[in-house]
C-alpha atoms as a PDB file:
ATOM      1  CA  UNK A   1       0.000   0.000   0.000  1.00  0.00           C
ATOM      2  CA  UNK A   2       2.931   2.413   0.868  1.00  0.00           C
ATOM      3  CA  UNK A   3       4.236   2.535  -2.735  1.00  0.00           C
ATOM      4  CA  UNK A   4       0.921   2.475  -3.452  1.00  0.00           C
ATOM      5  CA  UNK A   5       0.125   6.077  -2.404  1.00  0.00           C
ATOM      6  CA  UNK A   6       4.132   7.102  -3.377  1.00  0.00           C
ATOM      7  CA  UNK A   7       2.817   6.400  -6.682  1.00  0.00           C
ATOM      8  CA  UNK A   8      -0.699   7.963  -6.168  1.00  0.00           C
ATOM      9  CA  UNK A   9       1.323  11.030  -4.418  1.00  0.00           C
ATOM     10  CA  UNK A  10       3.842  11.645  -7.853  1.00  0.00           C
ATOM     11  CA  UNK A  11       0.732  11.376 -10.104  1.00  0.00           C
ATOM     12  CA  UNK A  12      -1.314  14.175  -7.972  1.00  0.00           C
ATOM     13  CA  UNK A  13       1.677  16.406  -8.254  1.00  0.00           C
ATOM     14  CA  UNK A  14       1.709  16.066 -11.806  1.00  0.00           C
ATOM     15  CA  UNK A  15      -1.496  15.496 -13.768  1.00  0.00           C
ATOM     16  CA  UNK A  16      -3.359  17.473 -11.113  1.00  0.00           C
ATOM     17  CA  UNK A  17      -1.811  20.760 -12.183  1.00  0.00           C
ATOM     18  CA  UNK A  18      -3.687  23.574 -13.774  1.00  0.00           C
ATOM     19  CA  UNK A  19      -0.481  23.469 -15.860  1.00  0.00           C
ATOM     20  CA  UNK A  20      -0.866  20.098 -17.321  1.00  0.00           C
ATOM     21  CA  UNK A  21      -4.628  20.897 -17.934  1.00  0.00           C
ATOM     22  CA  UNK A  22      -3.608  23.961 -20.048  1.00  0.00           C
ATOM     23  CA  UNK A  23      -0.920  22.357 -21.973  1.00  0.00           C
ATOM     24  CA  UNK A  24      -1.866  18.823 -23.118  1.00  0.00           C
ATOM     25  CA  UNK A  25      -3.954  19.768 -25.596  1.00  0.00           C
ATOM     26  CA  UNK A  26      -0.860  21.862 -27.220  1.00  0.00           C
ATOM     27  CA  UNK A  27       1.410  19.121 -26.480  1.00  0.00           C
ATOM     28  CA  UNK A  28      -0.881  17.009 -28.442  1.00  0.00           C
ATOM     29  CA  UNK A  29      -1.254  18.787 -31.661  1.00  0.00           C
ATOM     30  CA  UNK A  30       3.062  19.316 -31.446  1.00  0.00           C
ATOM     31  CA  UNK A  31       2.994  15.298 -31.098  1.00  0.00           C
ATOM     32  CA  UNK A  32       0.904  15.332 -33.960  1.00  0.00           C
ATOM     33  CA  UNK A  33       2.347  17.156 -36.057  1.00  0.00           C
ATOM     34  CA  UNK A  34       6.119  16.310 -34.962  1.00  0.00           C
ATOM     35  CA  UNK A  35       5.648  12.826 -35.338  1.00  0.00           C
ATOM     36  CA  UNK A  36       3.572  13.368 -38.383  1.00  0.00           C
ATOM     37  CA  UNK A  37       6.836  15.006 -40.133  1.00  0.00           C
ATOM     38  CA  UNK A  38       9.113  12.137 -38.948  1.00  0.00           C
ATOM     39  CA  UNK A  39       7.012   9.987 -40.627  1.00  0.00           C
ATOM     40  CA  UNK A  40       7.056  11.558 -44.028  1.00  0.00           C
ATOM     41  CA  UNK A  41      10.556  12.686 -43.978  1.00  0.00           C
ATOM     42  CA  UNK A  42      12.381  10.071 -41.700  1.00  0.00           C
ATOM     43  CA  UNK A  43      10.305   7.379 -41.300  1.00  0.00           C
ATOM     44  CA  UNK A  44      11.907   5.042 -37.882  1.00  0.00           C
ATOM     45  CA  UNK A  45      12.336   1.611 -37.943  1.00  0.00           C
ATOM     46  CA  UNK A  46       9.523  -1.012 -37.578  1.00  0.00           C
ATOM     47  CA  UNK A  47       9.027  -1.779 -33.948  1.00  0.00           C
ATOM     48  CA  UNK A  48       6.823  -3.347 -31.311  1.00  0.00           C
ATOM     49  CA  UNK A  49       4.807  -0.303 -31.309  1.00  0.00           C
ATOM     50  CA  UNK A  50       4.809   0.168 -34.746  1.00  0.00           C
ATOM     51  CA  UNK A  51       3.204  -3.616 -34.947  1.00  0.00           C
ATOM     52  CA  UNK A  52      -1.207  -3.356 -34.879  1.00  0.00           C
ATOM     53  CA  UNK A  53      -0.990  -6.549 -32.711  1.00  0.00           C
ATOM     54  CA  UNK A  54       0.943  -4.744 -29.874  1.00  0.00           C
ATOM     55  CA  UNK A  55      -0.574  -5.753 -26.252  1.00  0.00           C
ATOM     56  CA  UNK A  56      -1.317  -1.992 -25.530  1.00  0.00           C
ATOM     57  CA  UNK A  57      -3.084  -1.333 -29.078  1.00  0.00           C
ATOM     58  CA  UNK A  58      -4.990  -4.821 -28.939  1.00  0.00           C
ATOM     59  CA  UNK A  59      -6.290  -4.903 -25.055  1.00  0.00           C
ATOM     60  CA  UNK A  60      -6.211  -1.015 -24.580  1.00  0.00           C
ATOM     61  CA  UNK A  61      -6.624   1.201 -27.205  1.00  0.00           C
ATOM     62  CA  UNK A  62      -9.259  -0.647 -28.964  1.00  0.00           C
ATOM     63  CA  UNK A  63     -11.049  -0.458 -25.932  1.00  0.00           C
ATOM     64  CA  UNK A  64     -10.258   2.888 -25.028  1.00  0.00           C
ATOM     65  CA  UNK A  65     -13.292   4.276 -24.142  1.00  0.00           C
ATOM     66  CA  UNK A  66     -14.317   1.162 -22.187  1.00  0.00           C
ATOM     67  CA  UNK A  67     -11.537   2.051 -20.031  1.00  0.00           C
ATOM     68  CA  UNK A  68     -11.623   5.416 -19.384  1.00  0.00           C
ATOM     69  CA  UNK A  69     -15.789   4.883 -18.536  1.00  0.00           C
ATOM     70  CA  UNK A  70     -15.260   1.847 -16.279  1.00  0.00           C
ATOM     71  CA  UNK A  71     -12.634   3.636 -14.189  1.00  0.00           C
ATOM     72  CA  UNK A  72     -14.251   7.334 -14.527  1.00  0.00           C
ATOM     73  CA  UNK A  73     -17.047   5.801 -13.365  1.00  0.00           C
ATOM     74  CA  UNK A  74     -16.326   4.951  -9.843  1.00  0.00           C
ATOM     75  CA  UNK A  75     -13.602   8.259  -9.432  1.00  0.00           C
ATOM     76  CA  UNK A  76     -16.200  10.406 -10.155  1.00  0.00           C
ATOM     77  CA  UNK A  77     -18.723   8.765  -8.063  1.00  0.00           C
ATOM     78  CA  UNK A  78     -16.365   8.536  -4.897  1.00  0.00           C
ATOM     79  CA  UNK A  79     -14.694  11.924  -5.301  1.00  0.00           C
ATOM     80  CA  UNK A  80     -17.355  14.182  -5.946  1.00  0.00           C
ATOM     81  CA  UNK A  81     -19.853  12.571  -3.419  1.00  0.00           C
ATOM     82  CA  UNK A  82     -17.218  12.819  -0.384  1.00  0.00           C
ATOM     83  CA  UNK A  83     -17.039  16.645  -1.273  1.00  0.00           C
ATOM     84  CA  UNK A  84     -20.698  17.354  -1.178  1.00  0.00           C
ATOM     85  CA  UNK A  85     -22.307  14.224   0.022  1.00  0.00           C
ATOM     86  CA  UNK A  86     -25.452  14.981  -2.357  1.00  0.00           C
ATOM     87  CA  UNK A  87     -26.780  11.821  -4.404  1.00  0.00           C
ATOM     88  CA  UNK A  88     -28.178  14.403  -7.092  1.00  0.00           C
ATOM     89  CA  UNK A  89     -25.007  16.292  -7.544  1.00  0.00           C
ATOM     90  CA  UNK A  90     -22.957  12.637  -7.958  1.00  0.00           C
ATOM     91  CA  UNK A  91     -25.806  11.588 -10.423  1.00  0.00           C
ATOM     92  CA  UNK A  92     -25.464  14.936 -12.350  1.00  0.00           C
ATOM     93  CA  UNK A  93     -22.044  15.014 -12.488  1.00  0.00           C
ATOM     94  CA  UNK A  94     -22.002  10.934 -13.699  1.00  0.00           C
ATOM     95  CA  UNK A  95     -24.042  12.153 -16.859  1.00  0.00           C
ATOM     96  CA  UNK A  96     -20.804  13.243 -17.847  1.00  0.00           C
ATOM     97  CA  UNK A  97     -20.015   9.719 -18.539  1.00  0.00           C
ATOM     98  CA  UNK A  98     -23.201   9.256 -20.522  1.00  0.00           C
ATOM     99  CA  UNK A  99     -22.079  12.398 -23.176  1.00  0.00           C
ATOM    100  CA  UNK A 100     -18.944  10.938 -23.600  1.00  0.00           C
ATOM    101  CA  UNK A 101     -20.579   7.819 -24.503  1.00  0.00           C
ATOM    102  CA  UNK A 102     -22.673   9.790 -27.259  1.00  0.00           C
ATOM    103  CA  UNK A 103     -19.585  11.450 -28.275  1.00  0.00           C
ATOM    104  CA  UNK A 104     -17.660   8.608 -29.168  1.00  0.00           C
ATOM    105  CA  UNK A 105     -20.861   6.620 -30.929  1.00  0.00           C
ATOM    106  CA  UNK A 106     -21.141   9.557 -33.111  1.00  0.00           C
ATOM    107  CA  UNK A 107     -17.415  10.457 -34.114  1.00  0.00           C
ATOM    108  CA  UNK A 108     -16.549   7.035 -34.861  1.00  0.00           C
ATOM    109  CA  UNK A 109     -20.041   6.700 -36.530  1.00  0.00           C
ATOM    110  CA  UNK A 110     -18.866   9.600 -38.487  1.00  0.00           C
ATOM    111  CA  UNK A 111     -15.620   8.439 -39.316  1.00  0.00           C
ATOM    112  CA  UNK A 112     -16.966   5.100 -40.613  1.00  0.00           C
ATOM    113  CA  UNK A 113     -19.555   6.806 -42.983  1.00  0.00           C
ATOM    114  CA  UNK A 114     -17.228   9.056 -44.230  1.00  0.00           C
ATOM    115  CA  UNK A 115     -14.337   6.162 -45.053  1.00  0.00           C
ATOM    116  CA  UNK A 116     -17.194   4.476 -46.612  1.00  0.00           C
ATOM    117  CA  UNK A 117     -18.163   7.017 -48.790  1.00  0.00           C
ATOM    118  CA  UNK A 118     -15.041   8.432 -49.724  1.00  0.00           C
ATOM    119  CA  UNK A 119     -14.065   5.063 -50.578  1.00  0.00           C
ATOM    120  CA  UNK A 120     -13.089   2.417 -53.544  1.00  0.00           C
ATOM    121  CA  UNK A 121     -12.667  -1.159 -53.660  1.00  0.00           C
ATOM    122  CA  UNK A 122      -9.107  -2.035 -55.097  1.00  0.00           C
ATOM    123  CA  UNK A 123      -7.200  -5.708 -56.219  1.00  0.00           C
ATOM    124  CA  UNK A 124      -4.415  -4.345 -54.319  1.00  0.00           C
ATOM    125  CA  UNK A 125      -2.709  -2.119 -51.293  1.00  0.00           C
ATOM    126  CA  UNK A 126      -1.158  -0.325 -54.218  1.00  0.00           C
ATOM    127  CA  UNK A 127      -4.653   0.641 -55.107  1.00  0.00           C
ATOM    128  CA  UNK A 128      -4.363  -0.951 -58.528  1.00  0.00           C
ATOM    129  CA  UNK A 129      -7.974  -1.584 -60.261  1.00  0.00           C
ATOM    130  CA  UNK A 130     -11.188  -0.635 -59.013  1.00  0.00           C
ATOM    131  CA  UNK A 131     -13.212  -3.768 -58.192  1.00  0.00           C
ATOM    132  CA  UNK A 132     -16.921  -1.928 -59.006  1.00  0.00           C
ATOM    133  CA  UNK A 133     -19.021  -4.483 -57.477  1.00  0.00           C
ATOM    134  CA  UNK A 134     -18.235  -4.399 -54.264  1.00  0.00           C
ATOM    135  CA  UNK A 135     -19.579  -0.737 -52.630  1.00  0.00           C
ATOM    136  CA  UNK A 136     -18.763  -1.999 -49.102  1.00  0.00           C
ATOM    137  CA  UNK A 137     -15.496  -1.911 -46.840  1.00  0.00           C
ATOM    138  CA  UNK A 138     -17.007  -5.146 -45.086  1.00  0.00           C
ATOM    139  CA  UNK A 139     -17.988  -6.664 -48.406  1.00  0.00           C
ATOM    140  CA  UNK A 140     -14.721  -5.204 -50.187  1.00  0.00           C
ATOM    141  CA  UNK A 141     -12.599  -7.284 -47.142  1.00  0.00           C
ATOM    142  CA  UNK A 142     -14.412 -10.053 -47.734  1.00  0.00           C
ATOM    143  CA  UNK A 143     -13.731 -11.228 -50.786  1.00  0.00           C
ATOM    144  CA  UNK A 144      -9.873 -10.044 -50.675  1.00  0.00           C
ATOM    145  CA  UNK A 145     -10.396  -7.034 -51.638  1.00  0.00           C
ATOM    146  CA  UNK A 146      -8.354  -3.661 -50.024  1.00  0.00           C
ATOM    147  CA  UNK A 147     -10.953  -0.456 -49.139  1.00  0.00           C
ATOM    148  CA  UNK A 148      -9.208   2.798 -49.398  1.00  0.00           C
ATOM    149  CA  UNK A 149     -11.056   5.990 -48.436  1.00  0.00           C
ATOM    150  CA  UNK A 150     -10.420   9.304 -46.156  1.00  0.00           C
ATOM    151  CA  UNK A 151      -9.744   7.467 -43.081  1.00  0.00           C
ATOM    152  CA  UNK A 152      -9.871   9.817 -39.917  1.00  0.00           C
ATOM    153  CA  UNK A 153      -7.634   8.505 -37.352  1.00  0.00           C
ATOM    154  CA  UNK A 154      -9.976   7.054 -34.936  1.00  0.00           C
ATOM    155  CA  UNK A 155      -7.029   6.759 -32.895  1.00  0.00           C
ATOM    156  CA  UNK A 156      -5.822  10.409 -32.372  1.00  0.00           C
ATOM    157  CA  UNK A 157     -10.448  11.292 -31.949  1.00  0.00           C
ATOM    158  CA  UNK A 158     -10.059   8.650 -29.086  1.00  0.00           C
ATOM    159  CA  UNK A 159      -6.705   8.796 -27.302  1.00  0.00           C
ATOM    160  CA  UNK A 160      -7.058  12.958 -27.223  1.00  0.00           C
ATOM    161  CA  UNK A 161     -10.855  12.786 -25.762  1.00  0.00           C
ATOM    162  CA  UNK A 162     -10.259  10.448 -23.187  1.00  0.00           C
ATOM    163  CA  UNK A 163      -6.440  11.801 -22.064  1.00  0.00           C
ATOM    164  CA  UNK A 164      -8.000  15.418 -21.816  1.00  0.00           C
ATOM    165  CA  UNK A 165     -11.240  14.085 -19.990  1.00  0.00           C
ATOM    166  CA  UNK A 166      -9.234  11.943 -17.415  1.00  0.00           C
ATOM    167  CA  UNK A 167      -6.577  14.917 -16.342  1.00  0.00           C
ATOM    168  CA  UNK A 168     -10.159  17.056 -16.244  1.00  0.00           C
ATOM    169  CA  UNK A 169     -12.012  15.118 -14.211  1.00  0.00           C
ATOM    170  CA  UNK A 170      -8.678  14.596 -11.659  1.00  0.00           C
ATOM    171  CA  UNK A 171      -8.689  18.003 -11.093  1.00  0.00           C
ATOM    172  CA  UNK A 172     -10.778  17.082  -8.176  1.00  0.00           C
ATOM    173  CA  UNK A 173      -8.014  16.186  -5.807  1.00  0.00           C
ATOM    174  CA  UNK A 174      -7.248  19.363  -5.293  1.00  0.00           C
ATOM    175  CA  UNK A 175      -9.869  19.335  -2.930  1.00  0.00           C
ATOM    176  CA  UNK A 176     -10.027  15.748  -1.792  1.00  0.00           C
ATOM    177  CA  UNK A 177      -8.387  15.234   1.100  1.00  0.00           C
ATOM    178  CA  UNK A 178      -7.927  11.885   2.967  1.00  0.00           C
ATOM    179  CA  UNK A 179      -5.735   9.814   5.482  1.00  0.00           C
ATOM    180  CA  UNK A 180      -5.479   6.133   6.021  1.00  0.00           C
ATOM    181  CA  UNK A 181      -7.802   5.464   8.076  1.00  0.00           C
ATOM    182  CA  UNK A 182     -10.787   7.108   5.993  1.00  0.00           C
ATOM    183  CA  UNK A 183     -12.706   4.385   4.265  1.00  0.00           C
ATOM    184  CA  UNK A 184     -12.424   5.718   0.724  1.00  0.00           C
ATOM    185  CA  UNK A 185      -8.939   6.062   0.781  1.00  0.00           C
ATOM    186  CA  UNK A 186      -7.761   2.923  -0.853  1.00  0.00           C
ATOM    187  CA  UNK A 187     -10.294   3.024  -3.169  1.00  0.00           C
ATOM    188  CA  UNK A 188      -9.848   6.461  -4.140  1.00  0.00           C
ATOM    189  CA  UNK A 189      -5.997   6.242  -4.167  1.00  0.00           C
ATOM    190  CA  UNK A 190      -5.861   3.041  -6.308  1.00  0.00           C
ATOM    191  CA  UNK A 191      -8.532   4.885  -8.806  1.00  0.00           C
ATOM    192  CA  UNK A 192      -5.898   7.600  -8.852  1.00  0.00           C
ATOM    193  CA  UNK A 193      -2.645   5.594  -9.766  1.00  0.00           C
ATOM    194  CA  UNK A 194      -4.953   3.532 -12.443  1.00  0.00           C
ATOM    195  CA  UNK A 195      -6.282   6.612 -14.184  1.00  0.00           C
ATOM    196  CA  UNK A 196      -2.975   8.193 -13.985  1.00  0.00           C
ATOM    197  CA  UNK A 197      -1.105   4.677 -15.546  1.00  0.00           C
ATOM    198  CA  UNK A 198      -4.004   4.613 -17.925  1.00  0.00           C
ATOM    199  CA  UNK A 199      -3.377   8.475 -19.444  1.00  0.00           C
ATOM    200  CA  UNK A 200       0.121   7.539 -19.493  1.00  0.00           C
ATOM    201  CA  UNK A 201      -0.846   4.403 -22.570  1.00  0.00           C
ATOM    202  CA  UNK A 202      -3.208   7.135 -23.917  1.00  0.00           C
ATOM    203  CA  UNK A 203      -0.324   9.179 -24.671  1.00  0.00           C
ATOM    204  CA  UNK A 204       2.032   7.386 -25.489  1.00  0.00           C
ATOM    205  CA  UNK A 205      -0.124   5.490 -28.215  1.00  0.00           C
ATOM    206  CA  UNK A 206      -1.171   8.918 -29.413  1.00  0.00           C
ATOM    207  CA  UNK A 207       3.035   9.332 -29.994  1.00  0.00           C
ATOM    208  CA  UNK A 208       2.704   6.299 -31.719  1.00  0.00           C
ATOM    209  CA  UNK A 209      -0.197   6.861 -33.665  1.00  0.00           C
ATOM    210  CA  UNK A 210       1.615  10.047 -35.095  1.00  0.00           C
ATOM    211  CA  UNK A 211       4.490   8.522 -35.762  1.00  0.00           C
ATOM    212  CA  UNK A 212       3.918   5.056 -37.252  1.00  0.00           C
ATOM    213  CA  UNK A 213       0.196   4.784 -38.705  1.00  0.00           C
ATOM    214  CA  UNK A 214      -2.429   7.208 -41.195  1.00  0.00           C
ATOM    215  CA  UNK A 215      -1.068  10.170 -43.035  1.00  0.00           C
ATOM    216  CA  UNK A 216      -0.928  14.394 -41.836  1.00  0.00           C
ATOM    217  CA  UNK A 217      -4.795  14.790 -43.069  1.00  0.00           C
ATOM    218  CA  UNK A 218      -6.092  11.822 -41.242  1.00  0.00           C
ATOM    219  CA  UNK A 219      -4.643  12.529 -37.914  1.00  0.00           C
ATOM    220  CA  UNK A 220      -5.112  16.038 -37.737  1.00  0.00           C
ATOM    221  CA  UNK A 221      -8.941  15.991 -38.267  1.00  0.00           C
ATOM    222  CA  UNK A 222      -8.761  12.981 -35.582  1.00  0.00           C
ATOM    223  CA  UNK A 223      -7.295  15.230 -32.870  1.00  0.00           C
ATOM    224  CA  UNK A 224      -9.227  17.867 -34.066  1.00  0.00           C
ATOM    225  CA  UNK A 225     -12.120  16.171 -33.217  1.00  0.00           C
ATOM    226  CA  UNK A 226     -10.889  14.818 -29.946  1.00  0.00           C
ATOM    227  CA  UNK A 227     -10.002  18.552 -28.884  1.00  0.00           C
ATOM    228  CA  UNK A 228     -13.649  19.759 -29.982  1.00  0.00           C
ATOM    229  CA  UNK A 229     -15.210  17.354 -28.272  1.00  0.00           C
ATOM    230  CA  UNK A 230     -12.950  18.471 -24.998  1.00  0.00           C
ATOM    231  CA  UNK A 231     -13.371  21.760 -25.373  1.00  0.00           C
ATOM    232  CA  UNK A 232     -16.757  21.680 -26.347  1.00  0.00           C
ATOM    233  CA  UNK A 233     -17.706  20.290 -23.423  1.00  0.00           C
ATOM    234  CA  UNK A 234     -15.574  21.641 -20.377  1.00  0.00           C
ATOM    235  CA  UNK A 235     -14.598  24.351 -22.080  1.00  0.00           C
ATOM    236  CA  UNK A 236     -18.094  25.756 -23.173  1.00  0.00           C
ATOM    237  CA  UNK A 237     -21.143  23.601 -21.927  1.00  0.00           C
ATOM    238  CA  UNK A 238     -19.925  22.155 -18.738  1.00  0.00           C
ATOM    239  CA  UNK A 239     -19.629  26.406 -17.917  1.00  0.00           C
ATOM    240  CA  UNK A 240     -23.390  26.451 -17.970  1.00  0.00           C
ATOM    241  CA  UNK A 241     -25.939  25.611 -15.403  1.00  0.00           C
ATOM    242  CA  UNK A 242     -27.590  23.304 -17.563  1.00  0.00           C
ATOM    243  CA  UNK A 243     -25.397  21.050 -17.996  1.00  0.00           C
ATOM    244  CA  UNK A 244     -23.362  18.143 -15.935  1.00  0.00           C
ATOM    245  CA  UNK A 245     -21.152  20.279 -14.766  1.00  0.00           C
ATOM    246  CA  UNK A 246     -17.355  20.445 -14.102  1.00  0.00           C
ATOM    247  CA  UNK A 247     -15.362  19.020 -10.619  1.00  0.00           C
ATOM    248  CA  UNK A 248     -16.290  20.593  -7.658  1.00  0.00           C
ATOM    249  CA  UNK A 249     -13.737  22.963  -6.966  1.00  0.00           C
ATOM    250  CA  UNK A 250     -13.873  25.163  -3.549  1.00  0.00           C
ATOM    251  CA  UNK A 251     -12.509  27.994  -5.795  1.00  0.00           C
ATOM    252  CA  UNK A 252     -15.467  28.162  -7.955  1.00  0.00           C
ATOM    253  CA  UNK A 253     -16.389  28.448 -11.376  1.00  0.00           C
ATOM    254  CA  UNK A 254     -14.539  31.824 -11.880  1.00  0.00           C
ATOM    255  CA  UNK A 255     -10.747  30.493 -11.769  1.00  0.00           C
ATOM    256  CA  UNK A 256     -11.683  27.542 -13.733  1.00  0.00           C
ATOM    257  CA  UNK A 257     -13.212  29.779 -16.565  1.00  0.00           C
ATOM    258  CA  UNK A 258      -9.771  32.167 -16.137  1.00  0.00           C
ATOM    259  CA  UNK A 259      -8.112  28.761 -17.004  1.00  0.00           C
ATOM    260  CA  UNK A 260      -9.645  28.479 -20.193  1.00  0.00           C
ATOM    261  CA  UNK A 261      -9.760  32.185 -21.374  1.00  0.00           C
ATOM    262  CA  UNK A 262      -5.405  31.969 -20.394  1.00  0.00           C
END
């Protein structure tokens, strides 16, 4: 348990930072676009990473947003209700979960549509003759065929939301405050060292993503996305009173909206 909470201790002191909130969503697009140019003009060496079938790409990023909810889930839940102790305020603030949820069905619904319909059915990767009959990626797949269209890097959508919601919704522990013998402190303190370990894959797939996979277009309108979707929400709705709100904070709505205007 000791390194437990050294661990949980290091990760407060760094993702909980108005700092880090301010500047991972510039550090992002830099990744982006510095790993984007590396790929064009210097391309690295084939590696682990570099391989689809990698453990972290296979059992994590492909079920990124599974993640982030299932471990969101309970943070948010302990957290916020031993700040206020209000059922209605946990439930409300939960709902956050629930827009994320729409947000990813209808990016990566959007990327697949527009893939699809951007999109022609070729005899080879080399995108040499245009098999006509089949109008379908799933269809084009199936019978050997190789679908090329504007893919938007589901990847960079993904692994920017869910990095920038994460360090958001730990912004919480500024206020949290607990000692060993308070029930919710192991719970709370292994939440934080998971969520922190978890935004570390996020970005360093994202690194990966730029570097190794899609082409300049692709992944910019995928972080693009991912940083709309952010913004859009804690940025811009979660401001308003109709909404699920941001983490309680004792400092109020004021600073955090001075944080976003900086």
């Amino acid at each position: 348990m000791e390194h437990l909470e050294r661990c949980a201790w290091f990760l407060r002191g760094t993702l909980v930072r108005a700092a880090v909130r301010r500047y991972l969503p510039w550090a992002l697009v830099a990744s982006m676009l510095g790993g984007s140019l590396l790929k064009e003009l210097s391309p690295l060496p084939d590696s682990y990473l570099s391989n689809k079938r990698n453990v972290l790409n296979v059992y994590f990023v492909k079920l990124a947003w599974a993640w982030t909810f299932c471990l969101l889930l309970p943070f948010i839940a302990l957290t916020n209700y031993h700040l206020t102790g209000k059922a209605g305020l946990v439930l409300r603030r939960l709902s956050t979960l629930l827009v994320g949820t729409a947000i990813w069905y209808v990016c990566t619904s959007l990327f697949t549509n527009i893939e699809h319909y951007t999109g022609s059915c070729y005899h080879s990767p080399a995108l040499e003759g245009i098999r006509k009959e089949y109008q379908s990626k799933q269809h084009c797949h199936r019978e050997g065929g190789f679908w090329h269209g504007f893919d938007i890097s589901g990847h960079a959508f993904l692994l920017t939301f869910c990095a920038l919601m994460i360090v958001e919704e730990m912004s919480v522990l500024h206020e949290v405050k607990t000692d060993r013998s308070h029930h919710l402190h192991a719970a709370i303190t292994s939440l934080v060292v998971a969520l922190g370990v978890l935004t570390c894959i996020w970005v360093l797939m994202f690194l990966c993503t730029a570097i190794y996979f899609h082409n300049l277009s692709q992944k910019a309108f995928g972080t693009f996305f991912g940083l709309l979707s952010w913004y859009g929400t804690y940025g811009f709705w979660y401001l308003k009173s109709f909404s699920p709100g941001l983490p309680p904070q004792s400092s109020g709505l004021n600073l955090k909206q001075d944080s976003y205007k900086k």
